[in-house]
Protein backbone atom coordinates (compact mmCIF):
# COMPACT_ATOMS: atom_id res chain seq x y z
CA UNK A 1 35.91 35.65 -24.59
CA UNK A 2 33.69 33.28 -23.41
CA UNK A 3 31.18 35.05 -20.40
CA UNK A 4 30.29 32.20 -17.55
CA UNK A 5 27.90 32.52 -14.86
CA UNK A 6 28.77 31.04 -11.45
CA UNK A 7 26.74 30.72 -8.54
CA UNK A 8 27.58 33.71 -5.83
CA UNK A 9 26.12 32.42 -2.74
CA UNK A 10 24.72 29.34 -1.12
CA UNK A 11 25.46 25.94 -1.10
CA UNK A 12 26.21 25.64 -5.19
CA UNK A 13 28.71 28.32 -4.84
CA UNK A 14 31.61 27.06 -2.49
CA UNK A 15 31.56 23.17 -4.41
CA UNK A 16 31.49 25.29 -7.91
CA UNK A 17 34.43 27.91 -7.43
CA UNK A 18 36.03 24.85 -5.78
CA UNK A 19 35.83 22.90 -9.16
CA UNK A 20 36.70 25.55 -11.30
CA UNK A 21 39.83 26.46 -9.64
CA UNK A 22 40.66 22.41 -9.60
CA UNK A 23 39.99 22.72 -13.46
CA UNK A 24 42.76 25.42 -13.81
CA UNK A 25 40.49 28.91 -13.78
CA UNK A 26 41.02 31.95 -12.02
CA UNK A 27 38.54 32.72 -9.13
CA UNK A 28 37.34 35.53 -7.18
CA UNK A 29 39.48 36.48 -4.39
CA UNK A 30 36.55 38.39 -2.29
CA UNK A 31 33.06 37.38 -2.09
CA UNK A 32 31.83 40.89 -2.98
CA UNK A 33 33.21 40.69 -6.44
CA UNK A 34 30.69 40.53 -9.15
CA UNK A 35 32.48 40.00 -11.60
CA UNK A 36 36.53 38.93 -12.63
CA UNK A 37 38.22 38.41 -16.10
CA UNK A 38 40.81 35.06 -16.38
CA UNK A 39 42.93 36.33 -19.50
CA UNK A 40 44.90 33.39 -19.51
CA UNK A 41 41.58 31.38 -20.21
CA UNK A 42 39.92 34.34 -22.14
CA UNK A 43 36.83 33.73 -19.97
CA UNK A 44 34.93 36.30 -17.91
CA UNK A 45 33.15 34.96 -14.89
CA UNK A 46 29.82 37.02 -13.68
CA UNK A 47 28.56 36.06 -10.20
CA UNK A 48 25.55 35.64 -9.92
CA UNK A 49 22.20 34.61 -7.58
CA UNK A 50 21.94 31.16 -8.84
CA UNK A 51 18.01 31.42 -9.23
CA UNK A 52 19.23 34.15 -11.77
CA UNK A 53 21.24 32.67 -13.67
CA UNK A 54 19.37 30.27 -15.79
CA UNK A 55 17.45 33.62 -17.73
CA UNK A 56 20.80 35.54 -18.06
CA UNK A 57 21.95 32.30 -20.27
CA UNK A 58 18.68 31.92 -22.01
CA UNK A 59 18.70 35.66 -22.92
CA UNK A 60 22.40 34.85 -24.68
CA UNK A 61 24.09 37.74 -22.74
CA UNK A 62 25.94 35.06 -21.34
CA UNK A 63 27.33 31.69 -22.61
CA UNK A 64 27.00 29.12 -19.88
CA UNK A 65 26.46 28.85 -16.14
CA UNK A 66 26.14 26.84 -13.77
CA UNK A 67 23.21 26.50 -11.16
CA UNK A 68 20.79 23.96 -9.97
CA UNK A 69 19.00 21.48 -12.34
CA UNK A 70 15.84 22.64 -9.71
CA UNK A 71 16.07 25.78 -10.76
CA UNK A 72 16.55 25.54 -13.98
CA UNK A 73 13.71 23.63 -14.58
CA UNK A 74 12.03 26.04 -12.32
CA UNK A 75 12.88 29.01 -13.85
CA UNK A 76 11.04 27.67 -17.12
CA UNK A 77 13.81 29.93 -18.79
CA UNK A 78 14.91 29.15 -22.77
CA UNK A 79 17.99 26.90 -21.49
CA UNK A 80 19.27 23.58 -21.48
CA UNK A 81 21.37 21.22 -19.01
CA UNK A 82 24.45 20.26 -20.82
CA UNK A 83 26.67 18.40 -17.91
CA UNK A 84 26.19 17.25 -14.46
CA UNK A 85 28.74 18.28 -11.87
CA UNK A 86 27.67 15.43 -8.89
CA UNK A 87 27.37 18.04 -6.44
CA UNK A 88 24.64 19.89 -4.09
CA UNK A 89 22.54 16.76 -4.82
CA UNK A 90 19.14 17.29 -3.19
CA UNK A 91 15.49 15.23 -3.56
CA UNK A 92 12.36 17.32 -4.23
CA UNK A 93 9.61 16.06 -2.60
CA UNK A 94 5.68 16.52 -1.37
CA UNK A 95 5.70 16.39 2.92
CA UNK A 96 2.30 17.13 4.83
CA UNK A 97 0.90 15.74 8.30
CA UNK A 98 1.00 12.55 9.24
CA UNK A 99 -2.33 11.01 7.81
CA UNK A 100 -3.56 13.53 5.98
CA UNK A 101 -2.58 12.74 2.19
CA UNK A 102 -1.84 9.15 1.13
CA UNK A 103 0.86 8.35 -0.93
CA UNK A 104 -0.52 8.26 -4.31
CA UNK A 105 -0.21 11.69 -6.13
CA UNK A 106 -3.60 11.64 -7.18
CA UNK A 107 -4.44 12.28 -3.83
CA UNK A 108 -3.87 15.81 -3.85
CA UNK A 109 -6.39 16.55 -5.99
CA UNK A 110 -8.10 19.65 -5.03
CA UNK A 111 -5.51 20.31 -2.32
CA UNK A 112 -3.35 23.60 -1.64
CA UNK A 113 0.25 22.98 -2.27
CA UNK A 114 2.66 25.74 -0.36
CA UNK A 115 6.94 25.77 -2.56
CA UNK A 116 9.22 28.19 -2.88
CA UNK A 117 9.32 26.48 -6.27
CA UNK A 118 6.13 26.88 -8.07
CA UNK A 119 7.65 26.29 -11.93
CA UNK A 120 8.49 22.30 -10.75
CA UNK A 121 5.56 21.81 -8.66
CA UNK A 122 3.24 23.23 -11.36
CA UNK A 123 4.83 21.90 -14.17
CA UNK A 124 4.76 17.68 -12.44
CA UNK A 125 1.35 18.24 -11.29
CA UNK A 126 0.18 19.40 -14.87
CA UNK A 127 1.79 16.66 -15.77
CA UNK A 128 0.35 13.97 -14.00
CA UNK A 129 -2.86 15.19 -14.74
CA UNK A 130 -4.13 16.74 -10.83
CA UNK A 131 -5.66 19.58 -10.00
CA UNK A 132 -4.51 21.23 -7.18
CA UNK A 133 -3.66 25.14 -6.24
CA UNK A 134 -0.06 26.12 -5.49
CA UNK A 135 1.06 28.67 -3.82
CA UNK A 136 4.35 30.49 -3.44
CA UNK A 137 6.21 31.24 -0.61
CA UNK A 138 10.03 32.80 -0.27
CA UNK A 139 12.25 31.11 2.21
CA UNK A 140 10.92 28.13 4.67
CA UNK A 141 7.77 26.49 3.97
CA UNK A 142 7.65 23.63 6.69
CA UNK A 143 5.04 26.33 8.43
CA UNK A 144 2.56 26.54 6.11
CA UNK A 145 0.44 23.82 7.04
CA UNK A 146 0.49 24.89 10.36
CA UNK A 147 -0.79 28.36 9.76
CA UNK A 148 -3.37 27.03 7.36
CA UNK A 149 -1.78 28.43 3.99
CA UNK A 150 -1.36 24.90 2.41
CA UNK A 151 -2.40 21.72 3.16
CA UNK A 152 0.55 19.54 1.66
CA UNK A 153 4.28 21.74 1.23
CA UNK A 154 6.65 20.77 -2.02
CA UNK A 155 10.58 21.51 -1.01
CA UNK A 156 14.10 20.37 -0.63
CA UNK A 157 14.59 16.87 1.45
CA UNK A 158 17.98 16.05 2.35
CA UNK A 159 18.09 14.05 5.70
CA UNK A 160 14.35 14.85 6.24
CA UNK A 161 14.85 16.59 10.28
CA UNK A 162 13.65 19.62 9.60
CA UNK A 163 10.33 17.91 8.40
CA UNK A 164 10.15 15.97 11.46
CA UNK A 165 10.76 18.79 13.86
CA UNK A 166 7.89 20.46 11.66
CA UNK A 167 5.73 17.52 12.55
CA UNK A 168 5.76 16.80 8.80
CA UNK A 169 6.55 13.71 7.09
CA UNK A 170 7.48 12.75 3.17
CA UNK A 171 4.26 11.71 1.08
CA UNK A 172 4.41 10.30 -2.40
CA UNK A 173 7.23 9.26 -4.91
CA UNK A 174 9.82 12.19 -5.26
CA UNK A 175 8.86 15.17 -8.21
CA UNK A 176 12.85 15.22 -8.81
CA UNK A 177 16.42 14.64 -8.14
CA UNK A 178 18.71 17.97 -8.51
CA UNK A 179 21.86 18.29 -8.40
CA UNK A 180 24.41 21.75 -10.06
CA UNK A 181 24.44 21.36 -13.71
CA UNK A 182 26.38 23.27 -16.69
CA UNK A 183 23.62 25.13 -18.93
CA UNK A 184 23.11 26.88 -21.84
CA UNK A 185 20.97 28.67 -24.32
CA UNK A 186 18.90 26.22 -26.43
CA UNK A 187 20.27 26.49 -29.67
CA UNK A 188 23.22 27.95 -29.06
CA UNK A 189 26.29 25.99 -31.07
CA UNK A 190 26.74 22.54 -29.50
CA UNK A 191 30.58 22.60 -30.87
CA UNK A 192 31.78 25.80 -29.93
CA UNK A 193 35.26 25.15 -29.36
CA UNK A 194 35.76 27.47 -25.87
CA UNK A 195 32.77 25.73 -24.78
CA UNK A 196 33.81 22.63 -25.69
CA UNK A 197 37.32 23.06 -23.50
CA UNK A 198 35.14 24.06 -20.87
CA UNK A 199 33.45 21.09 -20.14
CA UNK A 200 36.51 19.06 -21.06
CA UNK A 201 38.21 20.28 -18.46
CA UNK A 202 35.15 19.96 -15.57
CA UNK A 203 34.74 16.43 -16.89
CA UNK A 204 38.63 15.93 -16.44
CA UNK A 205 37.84 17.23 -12.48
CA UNK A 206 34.70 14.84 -12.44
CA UNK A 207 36.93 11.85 -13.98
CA UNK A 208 40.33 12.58 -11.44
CA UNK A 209 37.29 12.89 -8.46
CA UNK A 210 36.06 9.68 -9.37
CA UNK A 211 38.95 7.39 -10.05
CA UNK A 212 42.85 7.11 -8.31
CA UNK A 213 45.48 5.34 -10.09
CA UNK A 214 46.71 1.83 -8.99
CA UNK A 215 49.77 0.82 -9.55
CA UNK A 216 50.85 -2.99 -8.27
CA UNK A 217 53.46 -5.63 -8.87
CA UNK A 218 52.80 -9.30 -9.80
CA UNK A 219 53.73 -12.51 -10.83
CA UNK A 220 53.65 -13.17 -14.77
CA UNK A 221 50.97 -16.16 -14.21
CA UNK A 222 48.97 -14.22 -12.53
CA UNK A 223 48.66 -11.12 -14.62
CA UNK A 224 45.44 -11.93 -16.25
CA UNK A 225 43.63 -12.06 -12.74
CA UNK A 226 45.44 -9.29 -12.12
CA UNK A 227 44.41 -7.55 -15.16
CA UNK A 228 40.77 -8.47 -14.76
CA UNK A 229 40.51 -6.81 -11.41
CA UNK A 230 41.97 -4.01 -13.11
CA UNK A 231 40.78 -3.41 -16.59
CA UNK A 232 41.67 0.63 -16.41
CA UNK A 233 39.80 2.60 -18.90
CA UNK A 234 40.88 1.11 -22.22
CA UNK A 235 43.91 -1.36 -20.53
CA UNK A 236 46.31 -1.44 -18.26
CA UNK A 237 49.61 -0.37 -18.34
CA UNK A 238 52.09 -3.40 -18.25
CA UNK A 239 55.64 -3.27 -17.76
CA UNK A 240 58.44 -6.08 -17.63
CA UNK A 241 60.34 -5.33 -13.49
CA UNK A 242 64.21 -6.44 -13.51
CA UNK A 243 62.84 -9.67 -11.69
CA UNK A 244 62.42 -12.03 -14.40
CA UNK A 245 59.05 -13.45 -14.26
CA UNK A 246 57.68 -10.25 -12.05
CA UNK A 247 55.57 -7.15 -14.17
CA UNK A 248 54.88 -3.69 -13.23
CA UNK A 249 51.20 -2.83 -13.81
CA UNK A 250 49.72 0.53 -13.73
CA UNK A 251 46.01 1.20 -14.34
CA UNK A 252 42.60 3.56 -13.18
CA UNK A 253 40.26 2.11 -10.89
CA UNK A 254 37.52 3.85 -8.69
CA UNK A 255 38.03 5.44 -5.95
CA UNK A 256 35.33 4.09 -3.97
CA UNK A 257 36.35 0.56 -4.64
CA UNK A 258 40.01 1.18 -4.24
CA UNK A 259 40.68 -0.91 -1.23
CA UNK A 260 38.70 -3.82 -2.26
CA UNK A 261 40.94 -4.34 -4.97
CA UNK A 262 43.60 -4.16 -3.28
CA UNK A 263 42.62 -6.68 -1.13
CA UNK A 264 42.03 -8.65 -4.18
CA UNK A 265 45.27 -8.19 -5.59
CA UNK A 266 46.84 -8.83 -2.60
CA UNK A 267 44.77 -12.24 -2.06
CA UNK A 268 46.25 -13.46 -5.42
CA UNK A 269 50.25 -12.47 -4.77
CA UNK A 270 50.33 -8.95 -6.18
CA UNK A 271 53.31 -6.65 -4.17
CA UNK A 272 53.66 -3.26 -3.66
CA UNK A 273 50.07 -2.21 -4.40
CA UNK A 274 49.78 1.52 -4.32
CA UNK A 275 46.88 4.38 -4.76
CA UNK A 276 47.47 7.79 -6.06
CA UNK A 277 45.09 11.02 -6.27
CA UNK A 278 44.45 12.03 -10.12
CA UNK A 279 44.39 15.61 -10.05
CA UNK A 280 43.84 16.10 -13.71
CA UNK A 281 42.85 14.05 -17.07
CA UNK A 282 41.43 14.14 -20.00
CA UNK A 283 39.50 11.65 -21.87
């Protein structure tokens, strides 16, 4: 049986239960459950804290999980990233006050850095060759710099207010761009065939997310404009209609450019254009 971890709170948990369930798994009915079995699958799902779950995979109690790429890295645990799941997307990134640090990284040499993630923040600074102390702190860190803990903070931008109403503002080139991930132990079989249907079936959810399938009619001299606006994956689908001269065509296109092709289509005589949701697919 293959022995998952999933996120059990915060903002990776709601986008990853969602995904499984699209991806035809069973899911926890009740937030307090820690743990539930999907027979049909023969997969066991363990709920986890996702800042957890990146050592429970590297210490091969469990097979995969899925958490943050942040934490992950983090966590400096024995594990690898194996597929991103283009969701809880977040920018790590250095903030301080206004004048204080210039935007060149070496200018934090010999200052105090305040994260609640010291593994990243020690790790790119070592990196980049510059010294500077970090410290952690649990939870917010946007006061730290105001109580005189840390001269520069390292955290979590998304829209950047809650910097601003901190008085803070971003400093630097970003130290990394998360996002939830599928991990597992390093060295742990690449081609294991449960794991393998795993993440074919989460692609499948990322693929049906991503595209919607077009389906149009046209004129037989037109087809090959047609067809060019609407290559599909490996071709198009073309079919002969009753109209003689007319063809059905059926292809994938994505999502977000959807209506621009249709406008296309439209622009060179295609009839009948219509978009449906993929809810499932393999590759």
């Amino acid at each position: 049986m293959l022995r998952i971890a999933v996120p059990n709170k915060g903002s990776l948990s709601g986008p990853a239960a969602e995904m499984l369930h699209e991806a035809g798994y069973q899911q926890r009915r009740e937030s307090k459950e820690l743990r539930i079995v999907d027979p049909v699958n023969d997969v066991e799902f363990f709920y986890l804290r996702p800042r957890d779950i990146a050592i429970y995979v590297a210490s091969g109690q469990l097979d995969i999980g899925i958490t943050g790429r942040d934490l992950l890295i983090d966590s400096d645990a024995y594990a690898e990233e194996i597929l991103p799941l283009g969701f809880a997307r977040s920018t790590f990134r250095f903030a301080t006050k206004p004048g204080t640090v210039g935007d060149d990284l070496a200018d934090l040499k010999g200052k105090t850095v305040a994260t609640s993630y010291e593994g990243i923040v020690a790790k790119h600074l070592s990196d980049n060759g510059i010294d500077a102390s970090v410290v952690h702190l649990d939870g917010a860190v946007e006061t730290a710099i105001q109580l005189g803990v840390a001269q520069v903070i390292a955290d979590v931008v998304e829209t950047g207010t809650s910097l601003r109403n901190a008085g803070l503002e971003v400093v630097g080139e970003p130290i990394m761009k998360s996002e939830a991930v599928v991990i597992r132990r390093i060295g742990a079989d690449a081609e294991e065939t449960k794991v393998q249907q795993f993440l074919r079936r989460l692609q499948g959810v990322l693929v049906a997310r991503t595209y919607v399938m077009m389906d149009y009619d046209c004129r037989v001299e037109q087809l090959e404009k047609a067809v060019a606006l609407t290559p599909g994956l490996e071709s198009p689908t073309v079919s002969p209609l009753h109209n003689e001269g007319w063809v059905a065509v059926r292809a994938m296109v994505p999502a977000k450019e959807a209506q621009r092709i249709m406008d296309d289509l439209y622009d060179i005589g295609a009839r009948a254009i219509l978009t449906t949701a993929i809810h499932a697919c393999r590759l």
